[in-house]
C-alpha atoms as a PDB file:
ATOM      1  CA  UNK A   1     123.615 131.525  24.521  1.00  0.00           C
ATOM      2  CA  UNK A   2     120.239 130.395  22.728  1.00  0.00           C
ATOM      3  CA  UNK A   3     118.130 127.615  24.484  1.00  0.00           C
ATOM      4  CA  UNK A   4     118.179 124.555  22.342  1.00  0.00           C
ATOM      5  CA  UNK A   5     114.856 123.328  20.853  1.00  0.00           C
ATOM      6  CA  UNK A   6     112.332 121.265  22.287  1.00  0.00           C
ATOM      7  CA  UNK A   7     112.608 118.760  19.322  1.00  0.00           C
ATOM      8  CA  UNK A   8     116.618 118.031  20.764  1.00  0.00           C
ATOM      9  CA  UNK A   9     115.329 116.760  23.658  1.00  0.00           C
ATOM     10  CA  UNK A  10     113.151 115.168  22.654  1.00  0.00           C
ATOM     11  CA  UNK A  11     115.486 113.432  19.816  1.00  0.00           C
ATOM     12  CA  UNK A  12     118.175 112.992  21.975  1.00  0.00           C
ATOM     13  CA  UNK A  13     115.613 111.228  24.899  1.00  0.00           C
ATOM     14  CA  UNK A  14     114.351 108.792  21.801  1.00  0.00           C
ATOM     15  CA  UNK A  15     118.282 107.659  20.325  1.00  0.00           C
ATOM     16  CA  UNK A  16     119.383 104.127  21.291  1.00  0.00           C
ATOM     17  CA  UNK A  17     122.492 104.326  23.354  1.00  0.00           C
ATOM     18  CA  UNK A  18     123.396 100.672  24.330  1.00  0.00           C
ATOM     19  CA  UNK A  19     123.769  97.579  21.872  1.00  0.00           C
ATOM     20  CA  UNK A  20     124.464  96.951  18.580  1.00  0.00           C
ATOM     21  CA  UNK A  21     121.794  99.637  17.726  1.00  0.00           C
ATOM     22  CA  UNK A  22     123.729 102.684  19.719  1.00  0.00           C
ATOM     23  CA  UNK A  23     123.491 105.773  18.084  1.00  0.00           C
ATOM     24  CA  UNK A  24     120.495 105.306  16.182  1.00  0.00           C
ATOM     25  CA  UNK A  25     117.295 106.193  16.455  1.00  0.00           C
ATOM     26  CA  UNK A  26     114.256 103.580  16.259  1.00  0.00           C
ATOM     27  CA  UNK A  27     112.215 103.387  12.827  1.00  0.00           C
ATOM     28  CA  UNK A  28     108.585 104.156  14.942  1.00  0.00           C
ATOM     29  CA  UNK A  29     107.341 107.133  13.373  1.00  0.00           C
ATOM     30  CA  UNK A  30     105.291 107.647  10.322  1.00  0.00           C
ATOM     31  CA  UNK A  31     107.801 107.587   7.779  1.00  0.00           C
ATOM     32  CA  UNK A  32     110.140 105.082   9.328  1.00  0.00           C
ATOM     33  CA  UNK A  33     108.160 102.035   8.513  1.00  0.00           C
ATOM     34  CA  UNK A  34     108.724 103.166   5.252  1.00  0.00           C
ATOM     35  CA  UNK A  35     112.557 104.081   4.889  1.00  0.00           C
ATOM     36  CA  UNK A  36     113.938 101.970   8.003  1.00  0.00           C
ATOM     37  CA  UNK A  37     116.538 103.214  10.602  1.00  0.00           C
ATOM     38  CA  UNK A  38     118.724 104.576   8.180  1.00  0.00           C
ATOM     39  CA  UNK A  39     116.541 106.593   7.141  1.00  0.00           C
ATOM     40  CA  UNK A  40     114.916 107.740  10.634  1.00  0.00           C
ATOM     41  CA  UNK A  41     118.737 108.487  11.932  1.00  0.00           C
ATOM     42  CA  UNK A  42     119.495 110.320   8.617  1.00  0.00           C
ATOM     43  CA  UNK A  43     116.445 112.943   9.406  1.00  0.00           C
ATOM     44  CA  UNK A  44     117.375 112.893  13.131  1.00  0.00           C
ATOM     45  CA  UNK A  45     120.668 113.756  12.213  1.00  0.00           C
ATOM     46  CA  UNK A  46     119.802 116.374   9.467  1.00  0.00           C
ATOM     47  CA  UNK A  47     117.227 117.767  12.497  1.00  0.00           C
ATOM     48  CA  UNK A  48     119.948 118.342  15.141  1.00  0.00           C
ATOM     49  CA  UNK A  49     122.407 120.084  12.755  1.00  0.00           C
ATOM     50  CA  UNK A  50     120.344 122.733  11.544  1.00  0.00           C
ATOM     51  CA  UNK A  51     120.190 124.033  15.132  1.00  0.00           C
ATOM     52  CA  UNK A  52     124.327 124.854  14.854  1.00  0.00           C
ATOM     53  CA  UNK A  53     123.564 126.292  11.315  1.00  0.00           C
ATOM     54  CA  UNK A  54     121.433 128.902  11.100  1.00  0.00           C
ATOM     55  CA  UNK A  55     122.597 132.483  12.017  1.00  0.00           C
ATOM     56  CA  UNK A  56     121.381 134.300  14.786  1.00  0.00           C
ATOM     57  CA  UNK A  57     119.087 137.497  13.823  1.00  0.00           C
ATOM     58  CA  UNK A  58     119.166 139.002  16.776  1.00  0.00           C
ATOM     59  CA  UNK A  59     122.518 139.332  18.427  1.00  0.00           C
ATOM     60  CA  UNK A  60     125.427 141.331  17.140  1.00  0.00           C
ATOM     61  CA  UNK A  61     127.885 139.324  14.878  1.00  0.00           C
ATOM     62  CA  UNK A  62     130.161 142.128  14.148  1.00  0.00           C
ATOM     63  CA  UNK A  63     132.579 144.736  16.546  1.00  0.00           C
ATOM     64  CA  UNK A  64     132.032 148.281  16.214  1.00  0.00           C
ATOM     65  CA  UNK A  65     135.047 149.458  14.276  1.00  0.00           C
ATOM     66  CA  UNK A  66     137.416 151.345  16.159  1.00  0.00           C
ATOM     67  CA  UNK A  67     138.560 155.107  14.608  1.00  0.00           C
ATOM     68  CA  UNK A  68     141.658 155.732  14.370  1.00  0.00           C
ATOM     69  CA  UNK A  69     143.205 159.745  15.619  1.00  0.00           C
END
């Protein structure tokens, strides 16, 4: 299994999980001034799902095919 990425934790460590505010994630950075906590939990959200997504180069996705005698 891969090791997640250092931005998760650091994501995950940063997400409001008590209150009326669980769940999302504060509007503190550079662009959240700007767009608001929608907008800072819509990129958090977009940044932990393209972990699951992409497809992993380096492992073998397919089984040998048997031959059949």
């Amino acid at each position: 299994m891969r090791q997640p990425p250092i931005s998760q934790a650091i994501l995950l460590a940063r997400q409001h999980s008590t209150g009326p505010e669980s769940g999302s994630w504060p509007p503190t950075t550079t662009w959240g001034s700007y767009g608001g906590r929608v907008y800072t939990t819509a990129l958090s959200t977009l940044c932990l799902e393209v972990y699951y997504r992409y497809l992993p180069l380096y492992t073998e996705t397919a089984k040998k095919p048997t031959v059949l005698r």
